[in-house]
PDB file of N, CA and C in Angstrom:
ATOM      1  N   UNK A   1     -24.034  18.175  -1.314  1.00  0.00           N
ATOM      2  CA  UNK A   1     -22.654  18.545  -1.044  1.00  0.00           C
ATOM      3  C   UNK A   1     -21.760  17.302  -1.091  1.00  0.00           C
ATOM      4  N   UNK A   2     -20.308  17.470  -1.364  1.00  0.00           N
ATOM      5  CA  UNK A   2     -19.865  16.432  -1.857  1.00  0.00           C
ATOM      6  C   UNK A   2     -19.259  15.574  -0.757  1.00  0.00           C
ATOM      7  N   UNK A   3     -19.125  14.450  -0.501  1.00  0.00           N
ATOM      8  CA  UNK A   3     -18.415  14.333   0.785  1.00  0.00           C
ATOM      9  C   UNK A   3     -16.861  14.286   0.573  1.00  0.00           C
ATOM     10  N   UNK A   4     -16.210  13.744  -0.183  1.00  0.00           N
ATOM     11  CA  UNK A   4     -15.150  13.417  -0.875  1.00  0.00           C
ATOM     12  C   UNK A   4     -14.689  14.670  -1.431  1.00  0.00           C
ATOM     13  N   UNK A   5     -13.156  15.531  -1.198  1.00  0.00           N
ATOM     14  CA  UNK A   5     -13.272  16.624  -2.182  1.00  0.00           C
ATOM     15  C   UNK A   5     -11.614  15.766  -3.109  1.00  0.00           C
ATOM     16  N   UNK A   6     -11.332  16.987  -4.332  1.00  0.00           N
ATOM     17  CA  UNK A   6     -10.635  16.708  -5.219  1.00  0.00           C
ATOM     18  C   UNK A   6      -9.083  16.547  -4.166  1.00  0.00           C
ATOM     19  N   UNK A   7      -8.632  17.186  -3.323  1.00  0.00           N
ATOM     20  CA  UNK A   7      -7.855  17.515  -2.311  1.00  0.00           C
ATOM     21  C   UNK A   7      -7.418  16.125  -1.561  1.00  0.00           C
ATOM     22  N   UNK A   8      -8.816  15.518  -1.409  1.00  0.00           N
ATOM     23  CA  UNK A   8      -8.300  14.316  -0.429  1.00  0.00           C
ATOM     24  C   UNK A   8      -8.429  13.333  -1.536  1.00  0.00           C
ATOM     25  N   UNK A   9      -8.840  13.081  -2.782  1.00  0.00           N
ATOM     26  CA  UNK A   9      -8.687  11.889  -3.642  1.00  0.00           C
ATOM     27  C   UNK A   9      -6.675  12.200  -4.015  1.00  0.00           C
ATOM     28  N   UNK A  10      -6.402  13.666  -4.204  1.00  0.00           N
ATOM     29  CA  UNK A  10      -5.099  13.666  -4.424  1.00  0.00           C
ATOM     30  C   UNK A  10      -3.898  13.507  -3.649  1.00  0.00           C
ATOM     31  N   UNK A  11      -4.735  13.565  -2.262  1.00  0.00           N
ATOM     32  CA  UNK A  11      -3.699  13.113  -0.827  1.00  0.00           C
ATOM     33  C   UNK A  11      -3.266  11.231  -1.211  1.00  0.00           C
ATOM     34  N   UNK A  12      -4.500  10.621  -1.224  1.00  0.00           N
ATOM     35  CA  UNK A  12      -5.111   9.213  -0.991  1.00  0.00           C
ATOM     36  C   UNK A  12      -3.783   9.054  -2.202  1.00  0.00           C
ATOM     37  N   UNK A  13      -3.394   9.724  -3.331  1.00  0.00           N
ATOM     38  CA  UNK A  13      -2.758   8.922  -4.366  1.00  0.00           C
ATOM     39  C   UNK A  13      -1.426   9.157  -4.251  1.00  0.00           C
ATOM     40  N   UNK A  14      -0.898  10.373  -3.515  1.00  0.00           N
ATOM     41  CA  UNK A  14       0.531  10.811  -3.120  1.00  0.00           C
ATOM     42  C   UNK A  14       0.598   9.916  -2.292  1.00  0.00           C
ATOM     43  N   UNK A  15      -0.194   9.289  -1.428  1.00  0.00           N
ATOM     44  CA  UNK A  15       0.255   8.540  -0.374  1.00  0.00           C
ATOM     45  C   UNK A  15       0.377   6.793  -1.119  1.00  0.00           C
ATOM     46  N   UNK A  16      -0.406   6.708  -1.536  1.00  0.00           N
ATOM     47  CA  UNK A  16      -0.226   5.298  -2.051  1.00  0.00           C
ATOM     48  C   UNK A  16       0.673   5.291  -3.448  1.00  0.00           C
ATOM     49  N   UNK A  17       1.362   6.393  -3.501  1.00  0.00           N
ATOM     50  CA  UNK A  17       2.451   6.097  -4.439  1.00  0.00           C
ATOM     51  C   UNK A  17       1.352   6.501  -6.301  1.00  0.00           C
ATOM     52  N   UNK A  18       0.334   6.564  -6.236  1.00  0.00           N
ATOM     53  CA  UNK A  18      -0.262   6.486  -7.777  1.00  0.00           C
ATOM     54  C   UNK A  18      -0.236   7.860  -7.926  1.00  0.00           C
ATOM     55  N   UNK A  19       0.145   7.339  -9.787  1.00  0.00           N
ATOM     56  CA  UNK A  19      -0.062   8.407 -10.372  1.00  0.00           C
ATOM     57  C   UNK A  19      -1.855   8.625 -11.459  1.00  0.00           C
ATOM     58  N   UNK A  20      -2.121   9.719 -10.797  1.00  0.00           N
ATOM     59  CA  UNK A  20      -4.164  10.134 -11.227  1.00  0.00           C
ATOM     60  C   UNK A  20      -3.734  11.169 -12.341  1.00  0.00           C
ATOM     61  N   UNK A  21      -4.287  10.908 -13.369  1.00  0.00           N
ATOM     62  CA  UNK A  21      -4.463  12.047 -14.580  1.00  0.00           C
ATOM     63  C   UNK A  21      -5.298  13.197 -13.966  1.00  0.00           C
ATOM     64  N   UNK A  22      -5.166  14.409 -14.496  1.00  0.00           N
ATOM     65  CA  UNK A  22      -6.166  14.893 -14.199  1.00  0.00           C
ATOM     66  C   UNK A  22      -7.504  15.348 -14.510  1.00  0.00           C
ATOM     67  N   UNK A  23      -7.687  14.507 -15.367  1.00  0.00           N
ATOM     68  CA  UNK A  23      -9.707  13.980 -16.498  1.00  0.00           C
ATOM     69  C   UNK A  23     -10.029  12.880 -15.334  1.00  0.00           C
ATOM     70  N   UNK A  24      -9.032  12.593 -14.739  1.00  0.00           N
ATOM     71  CA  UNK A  24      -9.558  10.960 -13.750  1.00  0.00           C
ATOM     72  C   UNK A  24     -10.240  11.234 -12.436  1.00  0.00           C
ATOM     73  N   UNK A  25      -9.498  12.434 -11.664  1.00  0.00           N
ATOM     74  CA  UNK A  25      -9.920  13.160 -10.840  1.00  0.00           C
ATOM     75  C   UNK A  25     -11.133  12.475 -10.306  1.00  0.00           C
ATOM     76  N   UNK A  26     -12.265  13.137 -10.841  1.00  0.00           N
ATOM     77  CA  UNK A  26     -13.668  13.677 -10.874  1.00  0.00           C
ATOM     78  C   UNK A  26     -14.013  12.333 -10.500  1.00  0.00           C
ATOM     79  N   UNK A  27     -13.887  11.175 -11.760  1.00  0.00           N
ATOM     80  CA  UNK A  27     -14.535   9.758 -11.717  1.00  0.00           C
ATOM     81  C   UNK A  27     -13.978   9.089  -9.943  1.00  0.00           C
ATOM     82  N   UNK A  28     -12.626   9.347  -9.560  1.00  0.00           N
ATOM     83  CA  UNK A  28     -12.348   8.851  -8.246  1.00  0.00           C
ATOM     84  C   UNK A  28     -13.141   9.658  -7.531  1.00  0.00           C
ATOM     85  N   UNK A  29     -13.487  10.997  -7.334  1.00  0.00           N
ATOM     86  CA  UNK A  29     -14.504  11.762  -6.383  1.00  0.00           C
ATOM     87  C   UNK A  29     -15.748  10.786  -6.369  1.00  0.00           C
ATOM     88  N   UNK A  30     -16.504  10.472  -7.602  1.00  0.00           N
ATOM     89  CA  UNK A  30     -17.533   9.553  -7.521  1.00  0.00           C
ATOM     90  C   UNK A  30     -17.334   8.346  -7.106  1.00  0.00           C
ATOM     91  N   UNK A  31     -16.581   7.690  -7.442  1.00  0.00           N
ATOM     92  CA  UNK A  31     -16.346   6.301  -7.100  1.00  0.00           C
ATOM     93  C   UNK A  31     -16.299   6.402  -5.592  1.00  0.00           C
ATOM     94  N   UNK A  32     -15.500   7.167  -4.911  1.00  0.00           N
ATOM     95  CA  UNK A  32     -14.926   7.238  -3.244  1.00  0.00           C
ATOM     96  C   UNK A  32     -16.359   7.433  -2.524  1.00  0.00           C
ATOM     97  N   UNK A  33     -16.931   8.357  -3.242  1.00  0.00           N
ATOM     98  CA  UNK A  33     -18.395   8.369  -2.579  1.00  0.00           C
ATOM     99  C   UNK A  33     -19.275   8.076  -2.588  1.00  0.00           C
ATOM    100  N   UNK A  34     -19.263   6.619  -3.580  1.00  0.00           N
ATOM    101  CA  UNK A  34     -20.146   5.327  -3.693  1.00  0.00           C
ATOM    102  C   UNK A  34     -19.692   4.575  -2.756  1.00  0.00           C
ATOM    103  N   UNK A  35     -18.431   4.952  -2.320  1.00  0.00           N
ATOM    104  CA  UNK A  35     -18.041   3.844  -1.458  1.00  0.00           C
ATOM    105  C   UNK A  35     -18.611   4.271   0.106  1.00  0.00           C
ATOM    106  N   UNK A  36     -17.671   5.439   0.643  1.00  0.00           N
ATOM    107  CA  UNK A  36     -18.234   6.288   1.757  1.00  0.00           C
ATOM    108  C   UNK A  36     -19.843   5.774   1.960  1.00  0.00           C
ATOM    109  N   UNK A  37     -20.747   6.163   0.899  1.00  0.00           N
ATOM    110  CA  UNK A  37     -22.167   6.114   1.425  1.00  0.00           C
ATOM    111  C   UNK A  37     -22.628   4.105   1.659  1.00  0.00           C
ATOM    112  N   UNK A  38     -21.857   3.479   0.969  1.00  0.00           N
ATOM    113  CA  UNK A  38     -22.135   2.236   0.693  1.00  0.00           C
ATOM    114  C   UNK A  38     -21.728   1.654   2.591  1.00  0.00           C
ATOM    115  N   UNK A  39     -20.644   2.486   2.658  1.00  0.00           N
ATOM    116  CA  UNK A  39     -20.064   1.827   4.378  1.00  0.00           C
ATOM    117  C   UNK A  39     -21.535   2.773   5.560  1.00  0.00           C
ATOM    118  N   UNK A  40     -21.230   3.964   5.201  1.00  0.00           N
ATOM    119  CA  UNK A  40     -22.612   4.429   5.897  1.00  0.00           C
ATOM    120  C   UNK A  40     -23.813   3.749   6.261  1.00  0.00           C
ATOM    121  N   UNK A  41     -24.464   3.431   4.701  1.00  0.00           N
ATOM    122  CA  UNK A  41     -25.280   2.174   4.717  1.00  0.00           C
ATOM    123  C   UNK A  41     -25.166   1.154   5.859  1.00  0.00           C
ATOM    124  N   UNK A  42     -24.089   0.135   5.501  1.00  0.00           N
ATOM    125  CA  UNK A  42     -23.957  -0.659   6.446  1.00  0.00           C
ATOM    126  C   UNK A  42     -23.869  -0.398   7.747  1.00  0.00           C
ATOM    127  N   UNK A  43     -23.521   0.761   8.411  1.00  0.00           N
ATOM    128  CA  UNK A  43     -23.304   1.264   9.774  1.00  0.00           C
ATOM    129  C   UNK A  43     -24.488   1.059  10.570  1.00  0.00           C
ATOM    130  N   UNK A  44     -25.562   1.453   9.444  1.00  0.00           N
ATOM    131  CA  UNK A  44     -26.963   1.428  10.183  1.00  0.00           C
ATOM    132  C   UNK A  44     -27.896   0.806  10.555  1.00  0.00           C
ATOM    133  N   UNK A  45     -27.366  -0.474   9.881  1.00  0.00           N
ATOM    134  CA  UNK A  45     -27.691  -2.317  10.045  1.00  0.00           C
ATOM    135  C   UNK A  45     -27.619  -2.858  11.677  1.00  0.00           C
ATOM    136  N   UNK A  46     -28.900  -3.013  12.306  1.00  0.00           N
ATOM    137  CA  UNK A  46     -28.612  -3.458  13.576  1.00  0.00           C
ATOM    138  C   UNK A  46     -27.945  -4.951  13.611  1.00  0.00           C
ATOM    139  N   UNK A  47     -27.027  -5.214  14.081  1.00  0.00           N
ATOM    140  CA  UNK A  47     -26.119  -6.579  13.924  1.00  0.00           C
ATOM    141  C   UNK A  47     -26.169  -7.037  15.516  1.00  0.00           C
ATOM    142  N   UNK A  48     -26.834  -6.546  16.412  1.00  0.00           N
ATOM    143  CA  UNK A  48     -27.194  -6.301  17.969  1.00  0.00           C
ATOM    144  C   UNK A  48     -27.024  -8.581  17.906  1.00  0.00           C
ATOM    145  N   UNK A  49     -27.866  -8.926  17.528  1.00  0.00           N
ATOM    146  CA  UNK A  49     -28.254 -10.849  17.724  1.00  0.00           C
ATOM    147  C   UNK A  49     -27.408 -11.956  16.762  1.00  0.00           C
ATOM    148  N   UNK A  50     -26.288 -10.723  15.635  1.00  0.00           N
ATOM    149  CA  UNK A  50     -25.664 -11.392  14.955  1.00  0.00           C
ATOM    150  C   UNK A  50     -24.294 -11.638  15.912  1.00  0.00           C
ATOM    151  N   UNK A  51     -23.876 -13.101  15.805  1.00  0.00           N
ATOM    152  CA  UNK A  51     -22.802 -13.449  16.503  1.00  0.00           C
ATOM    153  C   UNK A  51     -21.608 -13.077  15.310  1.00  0.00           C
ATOM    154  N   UNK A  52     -20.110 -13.279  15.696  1.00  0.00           N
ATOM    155  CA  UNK A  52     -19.055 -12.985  14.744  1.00  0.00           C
ATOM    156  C   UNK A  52     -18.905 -13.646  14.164  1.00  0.00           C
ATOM    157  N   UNK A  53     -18.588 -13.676  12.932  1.00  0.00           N
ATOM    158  CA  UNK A  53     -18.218 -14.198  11.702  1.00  0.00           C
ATOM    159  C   UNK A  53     -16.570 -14.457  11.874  1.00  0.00           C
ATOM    160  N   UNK A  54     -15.631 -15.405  12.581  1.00  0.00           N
ATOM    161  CA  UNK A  54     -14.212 -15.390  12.178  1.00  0.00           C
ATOM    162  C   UNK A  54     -13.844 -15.994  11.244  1.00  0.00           C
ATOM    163  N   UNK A  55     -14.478 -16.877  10.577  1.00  0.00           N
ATOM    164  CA  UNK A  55     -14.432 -17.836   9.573  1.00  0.00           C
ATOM    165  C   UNK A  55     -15.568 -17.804   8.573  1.00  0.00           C
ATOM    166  N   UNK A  56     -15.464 -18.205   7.500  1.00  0.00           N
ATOM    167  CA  UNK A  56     -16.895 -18.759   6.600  1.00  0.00           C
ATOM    168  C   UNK A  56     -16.895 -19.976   6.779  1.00  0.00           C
ATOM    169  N   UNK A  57     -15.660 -20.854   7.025  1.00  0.00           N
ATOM    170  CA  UNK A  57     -16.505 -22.036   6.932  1.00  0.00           C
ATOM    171  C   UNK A  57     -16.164 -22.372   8.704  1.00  0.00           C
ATOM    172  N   UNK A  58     -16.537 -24.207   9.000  1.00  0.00           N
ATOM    173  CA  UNK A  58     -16.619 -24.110  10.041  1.00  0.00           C
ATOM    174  C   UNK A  58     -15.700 -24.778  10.609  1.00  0.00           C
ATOM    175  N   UNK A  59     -13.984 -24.405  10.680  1.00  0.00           N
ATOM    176  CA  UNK A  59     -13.272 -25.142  11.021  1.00  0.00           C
ATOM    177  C   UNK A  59     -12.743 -25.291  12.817  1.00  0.00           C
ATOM    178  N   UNK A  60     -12.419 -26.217  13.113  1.00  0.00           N
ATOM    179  CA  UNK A  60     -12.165 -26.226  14.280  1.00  0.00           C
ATOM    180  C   UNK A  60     -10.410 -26.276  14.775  1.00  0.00           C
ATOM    181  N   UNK A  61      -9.568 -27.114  14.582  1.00  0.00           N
ATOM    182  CA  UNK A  61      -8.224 -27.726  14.122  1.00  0.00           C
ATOM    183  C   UNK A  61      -7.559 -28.028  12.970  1.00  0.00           C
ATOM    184  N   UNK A  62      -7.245 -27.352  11.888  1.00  0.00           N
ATOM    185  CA  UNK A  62      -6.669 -28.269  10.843  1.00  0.00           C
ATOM    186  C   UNK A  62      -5.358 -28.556  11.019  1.00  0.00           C
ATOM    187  N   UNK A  63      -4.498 -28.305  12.061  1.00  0.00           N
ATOM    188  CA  UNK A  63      -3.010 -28.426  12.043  1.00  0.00           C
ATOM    189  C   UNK A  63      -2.985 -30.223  12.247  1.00  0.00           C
ATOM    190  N   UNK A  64      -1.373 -30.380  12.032  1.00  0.00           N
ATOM    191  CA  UNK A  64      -1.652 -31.952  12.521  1.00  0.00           C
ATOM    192  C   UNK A  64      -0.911 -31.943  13.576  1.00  0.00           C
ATOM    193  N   UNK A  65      -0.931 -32.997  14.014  1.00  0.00           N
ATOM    194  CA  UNK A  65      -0.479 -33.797  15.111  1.00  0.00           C
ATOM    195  C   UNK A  65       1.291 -33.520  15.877  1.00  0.00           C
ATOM    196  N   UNK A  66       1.494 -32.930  16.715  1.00  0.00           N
ATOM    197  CA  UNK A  66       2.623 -32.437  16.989  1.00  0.00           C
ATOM    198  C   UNK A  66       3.022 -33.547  17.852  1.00  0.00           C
ATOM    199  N   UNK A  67       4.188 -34.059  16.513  1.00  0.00           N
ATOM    200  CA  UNK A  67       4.836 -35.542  16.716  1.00  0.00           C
ATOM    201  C   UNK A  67       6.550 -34.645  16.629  1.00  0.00           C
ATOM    202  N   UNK A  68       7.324 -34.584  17.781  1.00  0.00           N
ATOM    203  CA  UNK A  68       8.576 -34.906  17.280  1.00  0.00           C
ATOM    204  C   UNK A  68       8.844 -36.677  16.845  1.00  0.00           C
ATOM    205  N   UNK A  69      10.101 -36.151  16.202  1.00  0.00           N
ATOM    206  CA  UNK A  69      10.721 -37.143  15.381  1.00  0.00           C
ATOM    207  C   UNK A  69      12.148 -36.670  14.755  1.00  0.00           C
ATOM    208  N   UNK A  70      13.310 -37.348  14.990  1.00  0.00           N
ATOM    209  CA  UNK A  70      14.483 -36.984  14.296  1.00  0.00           C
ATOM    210  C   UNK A  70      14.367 -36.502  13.049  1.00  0.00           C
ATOM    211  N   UNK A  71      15.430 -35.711  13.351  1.00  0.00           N
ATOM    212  CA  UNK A  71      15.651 -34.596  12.053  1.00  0.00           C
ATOM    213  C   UNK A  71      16.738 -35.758  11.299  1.00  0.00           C
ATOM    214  N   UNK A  72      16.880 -34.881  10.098  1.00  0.00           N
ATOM    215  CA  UNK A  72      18.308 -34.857   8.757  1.00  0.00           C
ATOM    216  C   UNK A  72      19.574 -35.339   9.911  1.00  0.00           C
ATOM    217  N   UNK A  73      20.366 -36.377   9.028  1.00  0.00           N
ATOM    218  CA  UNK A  73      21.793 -36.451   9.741  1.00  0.00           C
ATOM    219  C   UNK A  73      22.815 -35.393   8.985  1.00  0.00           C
ATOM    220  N   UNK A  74      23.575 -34.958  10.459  1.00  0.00           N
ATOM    221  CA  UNK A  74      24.134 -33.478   9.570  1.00  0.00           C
ATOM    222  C   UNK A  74      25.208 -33.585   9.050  1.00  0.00           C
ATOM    223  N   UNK A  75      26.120 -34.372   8.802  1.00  0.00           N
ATOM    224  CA  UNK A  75      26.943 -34.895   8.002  1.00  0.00           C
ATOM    225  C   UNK A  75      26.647 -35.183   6.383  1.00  0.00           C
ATOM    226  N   UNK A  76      25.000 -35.758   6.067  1.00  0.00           N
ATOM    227  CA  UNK A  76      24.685 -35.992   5.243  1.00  0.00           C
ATOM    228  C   UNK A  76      24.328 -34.874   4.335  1.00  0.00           C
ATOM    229  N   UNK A  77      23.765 -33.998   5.416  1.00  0.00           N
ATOM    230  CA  UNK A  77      23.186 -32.451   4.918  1.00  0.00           C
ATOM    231  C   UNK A  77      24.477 -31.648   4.350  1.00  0.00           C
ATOM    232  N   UNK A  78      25.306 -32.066   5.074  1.00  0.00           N
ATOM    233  CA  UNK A  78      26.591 -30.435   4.721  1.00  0.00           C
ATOM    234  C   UNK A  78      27.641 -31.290   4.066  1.00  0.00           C
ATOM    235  N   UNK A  79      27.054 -32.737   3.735  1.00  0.00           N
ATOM    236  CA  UNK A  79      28.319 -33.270   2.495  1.00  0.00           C
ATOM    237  C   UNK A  79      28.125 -32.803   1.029  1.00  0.00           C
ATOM    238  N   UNK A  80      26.908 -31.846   0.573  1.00  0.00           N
ATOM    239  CA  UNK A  80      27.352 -31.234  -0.927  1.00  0.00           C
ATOM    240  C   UNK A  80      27.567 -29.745  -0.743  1.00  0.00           C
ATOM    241  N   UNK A  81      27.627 -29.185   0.757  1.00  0.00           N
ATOM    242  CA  UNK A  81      27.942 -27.823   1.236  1.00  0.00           C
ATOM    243  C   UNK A  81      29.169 -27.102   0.371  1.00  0.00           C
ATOM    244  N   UNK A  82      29.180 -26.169  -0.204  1.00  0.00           N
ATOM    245  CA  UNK A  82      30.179 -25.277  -0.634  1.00  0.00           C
ATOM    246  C   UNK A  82      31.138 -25.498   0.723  1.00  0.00           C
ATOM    247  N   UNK A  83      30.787 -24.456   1.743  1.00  0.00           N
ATOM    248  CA  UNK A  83      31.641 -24.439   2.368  1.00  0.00           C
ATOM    249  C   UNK A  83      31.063 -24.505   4.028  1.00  0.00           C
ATOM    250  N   UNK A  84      31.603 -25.154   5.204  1.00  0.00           N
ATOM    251  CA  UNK A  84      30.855 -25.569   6.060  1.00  0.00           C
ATOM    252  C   UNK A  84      31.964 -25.095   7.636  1.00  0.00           C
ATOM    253  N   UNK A  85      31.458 -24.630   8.433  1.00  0.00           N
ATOM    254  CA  UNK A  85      31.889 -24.308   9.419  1.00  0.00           C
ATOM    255  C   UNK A  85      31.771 -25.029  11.126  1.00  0.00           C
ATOM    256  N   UNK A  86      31.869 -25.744  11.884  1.00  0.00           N
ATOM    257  CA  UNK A  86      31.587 -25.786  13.092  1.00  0.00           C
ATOM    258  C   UNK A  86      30.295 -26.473  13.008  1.00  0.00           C
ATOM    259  N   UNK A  87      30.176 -27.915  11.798  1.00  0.00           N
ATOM    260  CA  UNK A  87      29.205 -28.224  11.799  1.00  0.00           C
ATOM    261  C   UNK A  87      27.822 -27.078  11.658  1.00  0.00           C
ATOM    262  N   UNK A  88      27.966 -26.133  10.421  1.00  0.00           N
ATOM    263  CA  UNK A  88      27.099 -25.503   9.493  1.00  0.00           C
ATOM    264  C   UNK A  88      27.083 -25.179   8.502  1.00  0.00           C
ATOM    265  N   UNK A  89      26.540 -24.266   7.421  1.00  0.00           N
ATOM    266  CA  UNK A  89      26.870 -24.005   6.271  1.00  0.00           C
ATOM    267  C   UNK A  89      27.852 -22.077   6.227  1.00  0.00           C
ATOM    268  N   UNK A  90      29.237 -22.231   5.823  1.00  0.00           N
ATOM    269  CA  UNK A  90      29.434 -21.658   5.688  1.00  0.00           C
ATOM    270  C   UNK A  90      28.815 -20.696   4.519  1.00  0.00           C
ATOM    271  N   UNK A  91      28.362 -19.602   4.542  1.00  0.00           N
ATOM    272  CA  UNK A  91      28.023 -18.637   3.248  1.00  0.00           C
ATOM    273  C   UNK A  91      28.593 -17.315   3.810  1.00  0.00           C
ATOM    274  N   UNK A  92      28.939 -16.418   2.678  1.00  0.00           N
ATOM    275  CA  UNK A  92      29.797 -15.105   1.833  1.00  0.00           C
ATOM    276  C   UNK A  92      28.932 -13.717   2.983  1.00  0.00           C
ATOM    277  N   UNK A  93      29.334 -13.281   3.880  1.00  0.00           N
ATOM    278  CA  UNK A  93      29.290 -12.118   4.479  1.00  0.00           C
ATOM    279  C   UNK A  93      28.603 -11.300   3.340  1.00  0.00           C
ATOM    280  N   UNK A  94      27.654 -11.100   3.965  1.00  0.00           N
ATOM    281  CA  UNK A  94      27.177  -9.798   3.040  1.00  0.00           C
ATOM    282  C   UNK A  94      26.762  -8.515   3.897  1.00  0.00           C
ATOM    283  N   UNK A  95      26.500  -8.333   5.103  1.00  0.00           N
ATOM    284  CA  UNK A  95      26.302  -6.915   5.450  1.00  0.00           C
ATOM    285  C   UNK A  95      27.643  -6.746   6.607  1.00  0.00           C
ATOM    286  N   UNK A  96      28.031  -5.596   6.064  1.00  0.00           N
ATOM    287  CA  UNK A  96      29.180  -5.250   6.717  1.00  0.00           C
ATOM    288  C   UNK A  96      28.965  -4.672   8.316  1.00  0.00           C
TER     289      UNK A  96
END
């Protein structure tokens, strides 16, 4: 019996926006239920002594070093400014 019917491969594609021929149908029924049984499979894998996997490799910190330090002088920043306000960049209203 099938687990996958034609019904829910055609839900799965209204919802994600695709358009399925209908000769294609059939091949997504199979495919979905290579997949279905393939996750089944794995369900039944005792993983009881396996610890979590959050990473593949083994990182600990890669950020760097949280150094303040002066910023941009803002005079320098908003001297090729179109147009500049209250010490900022003026720009064109767009949502009303």
């Amino acid at each position: 019996m099938s687990k996958i019917t034609r019904e829910q491969i055609e839900h799965i594609a209204h919802l994600a926006r695709l358009e399925i021929k209908e000769n294609e149908i059939e091949g997504f029924v199979e495919k979905m239920e290579q997949v279905v049984t393939l996750v089944e499979n794995l369900s039944v894998v005792n993983t009881d002594d396996i610890k979590p996997t959050y990473h593949v490799l083994d990182l600990v910190n890669v950020f760097r070093e949280d150094v303040a330090k002066s910023g941009l002088d803002r005079d320098e920043v908003l001297k090729n400014a179109y147009e500049q306000e209250a010490g900022q960049f003026k720009v064109p209203t767009i949502i009303e």
